[in-house]
C-alpha atoms as a PDB file:
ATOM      1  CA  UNK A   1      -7.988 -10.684  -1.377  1.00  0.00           C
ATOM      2  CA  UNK A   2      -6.634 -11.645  -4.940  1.00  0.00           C
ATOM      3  CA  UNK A   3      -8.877 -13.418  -7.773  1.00  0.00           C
ATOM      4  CA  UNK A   4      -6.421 -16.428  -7.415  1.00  0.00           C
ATOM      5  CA  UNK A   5      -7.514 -16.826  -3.734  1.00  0.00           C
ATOM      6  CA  UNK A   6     -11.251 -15.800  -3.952  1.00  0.00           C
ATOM      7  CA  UNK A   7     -11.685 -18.413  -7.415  1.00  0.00           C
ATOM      8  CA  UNK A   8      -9.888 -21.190  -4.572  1.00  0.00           C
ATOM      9  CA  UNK A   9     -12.348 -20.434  -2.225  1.00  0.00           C
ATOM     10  CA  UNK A  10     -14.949 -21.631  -5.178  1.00  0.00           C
ATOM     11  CA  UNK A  11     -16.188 -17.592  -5.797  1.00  0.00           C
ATOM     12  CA  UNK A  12     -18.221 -17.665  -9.119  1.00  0.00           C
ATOM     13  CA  UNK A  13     -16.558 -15.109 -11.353  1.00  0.00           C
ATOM     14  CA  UNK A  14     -19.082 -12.662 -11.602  1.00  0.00           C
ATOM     15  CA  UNK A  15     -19.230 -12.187  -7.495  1.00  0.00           C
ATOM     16  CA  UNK A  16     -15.050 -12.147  -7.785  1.00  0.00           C
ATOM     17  CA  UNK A  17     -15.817  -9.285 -10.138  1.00  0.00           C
ATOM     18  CA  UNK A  18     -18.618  -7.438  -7.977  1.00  0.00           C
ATOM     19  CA  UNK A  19     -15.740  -7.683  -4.710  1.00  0.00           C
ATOM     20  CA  UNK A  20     -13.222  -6.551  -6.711  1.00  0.00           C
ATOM     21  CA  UNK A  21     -14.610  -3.670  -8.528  1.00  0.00           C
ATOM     22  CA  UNK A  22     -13.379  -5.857 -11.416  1.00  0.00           C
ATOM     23  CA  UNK A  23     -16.136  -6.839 -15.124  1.00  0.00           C
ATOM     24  CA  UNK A  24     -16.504 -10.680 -14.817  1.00  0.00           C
ATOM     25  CA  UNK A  25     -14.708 -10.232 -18.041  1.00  0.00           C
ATOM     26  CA  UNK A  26     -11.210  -9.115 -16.394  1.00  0.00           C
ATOM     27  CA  UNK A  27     -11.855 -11.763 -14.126  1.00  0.00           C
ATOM     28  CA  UNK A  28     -11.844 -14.584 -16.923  1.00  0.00           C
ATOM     29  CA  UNK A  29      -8.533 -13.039 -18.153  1.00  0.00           C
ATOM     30  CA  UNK A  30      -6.611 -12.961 -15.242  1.00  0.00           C
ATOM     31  CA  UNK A  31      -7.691 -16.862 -14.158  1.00  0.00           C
ATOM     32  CA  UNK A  32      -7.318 -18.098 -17.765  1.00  0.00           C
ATOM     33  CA  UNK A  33      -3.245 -16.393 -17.574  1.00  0.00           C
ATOM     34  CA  UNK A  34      -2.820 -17.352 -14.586  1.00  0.00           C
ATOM     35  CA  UNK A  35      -3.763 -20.952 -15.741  1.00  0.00           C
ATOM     36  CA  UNK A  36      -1.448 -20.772 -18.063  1.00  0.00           C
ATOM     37  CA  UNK A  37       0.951 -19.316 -16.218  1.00  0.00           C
ATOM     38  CA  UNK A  38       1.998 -16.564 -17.956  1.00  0.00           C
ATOM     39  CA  UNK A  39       3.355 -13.179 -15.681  1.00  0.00           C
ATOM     40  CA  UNK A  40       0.704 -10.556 -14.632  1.00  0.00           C
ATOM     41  CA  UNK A  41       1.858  -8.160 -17.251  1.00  0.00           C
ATOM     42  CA  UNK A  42       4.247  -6.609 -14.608  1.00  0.00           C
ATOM     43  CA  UNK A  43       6.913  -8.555 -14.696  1.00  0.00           C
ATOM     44  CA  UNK A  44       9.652  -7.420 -11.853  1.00  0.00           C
ATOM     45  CA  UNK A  45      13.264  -6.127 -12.876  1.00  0.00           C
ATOM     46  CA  UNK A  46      16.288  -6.244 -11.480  1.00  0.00           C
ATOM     47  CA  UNK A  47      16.736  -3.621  -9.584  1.00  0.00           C
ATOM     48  CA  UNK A  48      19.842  -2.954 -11.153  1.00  0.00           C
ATOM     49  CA  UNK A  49      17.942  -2.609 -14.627  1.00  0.00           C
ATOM     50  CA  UNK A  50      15.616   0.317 -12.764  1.00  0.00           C
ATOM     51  CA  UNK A  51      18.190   2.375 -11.399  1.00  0.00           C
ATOM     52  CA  UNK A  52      20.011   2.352 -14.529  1.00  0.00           C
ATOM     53  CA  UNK A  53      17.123   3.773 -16.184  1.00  0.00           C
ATOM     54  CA  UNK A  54      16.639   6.381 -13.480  1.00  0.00           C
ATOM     55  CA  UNK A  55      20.378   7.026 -13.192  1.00  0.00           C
ATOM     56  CA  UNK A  56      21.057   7.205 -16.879  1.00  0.00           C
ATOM     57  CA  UNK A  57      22.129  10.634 -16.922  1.00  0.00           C
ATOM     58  CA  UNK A  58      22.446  11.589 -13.461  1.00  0.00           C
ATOM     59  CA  UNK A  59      25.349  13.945 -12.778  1.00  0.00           C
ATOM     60  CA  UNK A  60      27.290  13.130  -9.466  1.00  0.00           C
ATOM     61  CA  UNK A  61      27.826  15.856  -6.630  1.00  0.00           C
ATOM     62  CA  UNK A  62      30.015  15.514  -3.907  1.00  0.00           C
ATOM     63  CA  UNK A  63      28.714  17.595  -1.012  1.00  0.00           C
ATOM     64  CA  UNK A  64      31.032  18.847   1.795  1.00  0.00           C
ATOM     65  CA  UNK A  65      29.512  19.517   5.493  1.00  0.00           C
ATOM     66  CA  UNK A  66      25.576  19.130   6.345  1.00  0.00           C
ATOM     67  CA  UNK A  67      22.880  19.114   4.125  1.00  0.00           C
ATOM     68  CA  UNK A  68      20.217  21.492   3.791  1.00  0.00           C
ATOM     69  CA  UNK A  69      17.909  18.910   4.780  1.00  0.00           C
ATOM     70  CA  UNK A  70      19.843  17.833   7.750  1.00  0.00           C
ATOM     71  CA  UNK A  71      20.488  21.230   8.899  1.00  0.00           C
ATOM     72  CA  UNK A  72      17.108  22.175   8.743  1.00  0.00           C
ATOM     73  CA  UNK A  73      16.044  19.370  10.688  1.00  0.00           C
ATOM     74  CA  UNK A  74      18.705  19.795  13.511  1.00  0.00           C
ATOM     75  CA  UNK A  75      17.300  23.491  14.120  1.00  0.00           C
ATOM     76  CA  UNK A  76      13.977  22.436  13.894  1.00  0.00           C
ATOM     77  CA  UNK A  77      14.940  19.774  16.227  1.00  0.00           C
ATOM     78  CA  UNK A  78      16.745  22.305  18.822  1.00  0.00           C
ATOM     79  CA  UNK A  79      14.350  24.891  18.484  1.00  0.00           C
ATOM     80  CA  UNK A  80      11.662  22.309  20.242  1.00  0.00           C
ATOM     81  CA  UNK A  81      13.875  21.035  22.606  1.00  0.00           C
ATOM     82  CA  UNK A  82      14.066  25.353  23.633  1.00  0.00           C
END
């Protein structure tokens, strides 16, 4: 459960709080911005914006033939079958 749904359900603050694992204090914030409606302080990005941050200075390989990873699997893969 969020504190947006447990303060609907008319949970005083400091048993919001207690659930949570949460000071009635962080409680008070959260209602009073969400009141207000301001974002939770994690506001989404594109995802365009995070792979351009990840990608910034990625160097592109072209790879020819299986992967490691894929080879590996299909002889782990045969070896079971026996």
């Amino acid at each position: 459960m969020t504190i947006k749904t447990l303060a609907a359900k008319g949970v005083s603050r400091r048993a919001i709080g207690w659930q949570l694992g949460l000071s009635e204090g962080t409680v008070r914030y959260h209602l009073r911005r969400q009141a207000a409606g301001a974002e939770d302080g994690r506001a989404r990005q594109p995802r365009s914006a995070i792979l351009d941050r990840l990608l910034h200075n990625a160097h592109i390989m072209n790879i020819k033939g299986r992967t490691y990873r894929l080879r590996d699997l299909e002889n782990a893969l045969a070896s079971r079958k026996g």
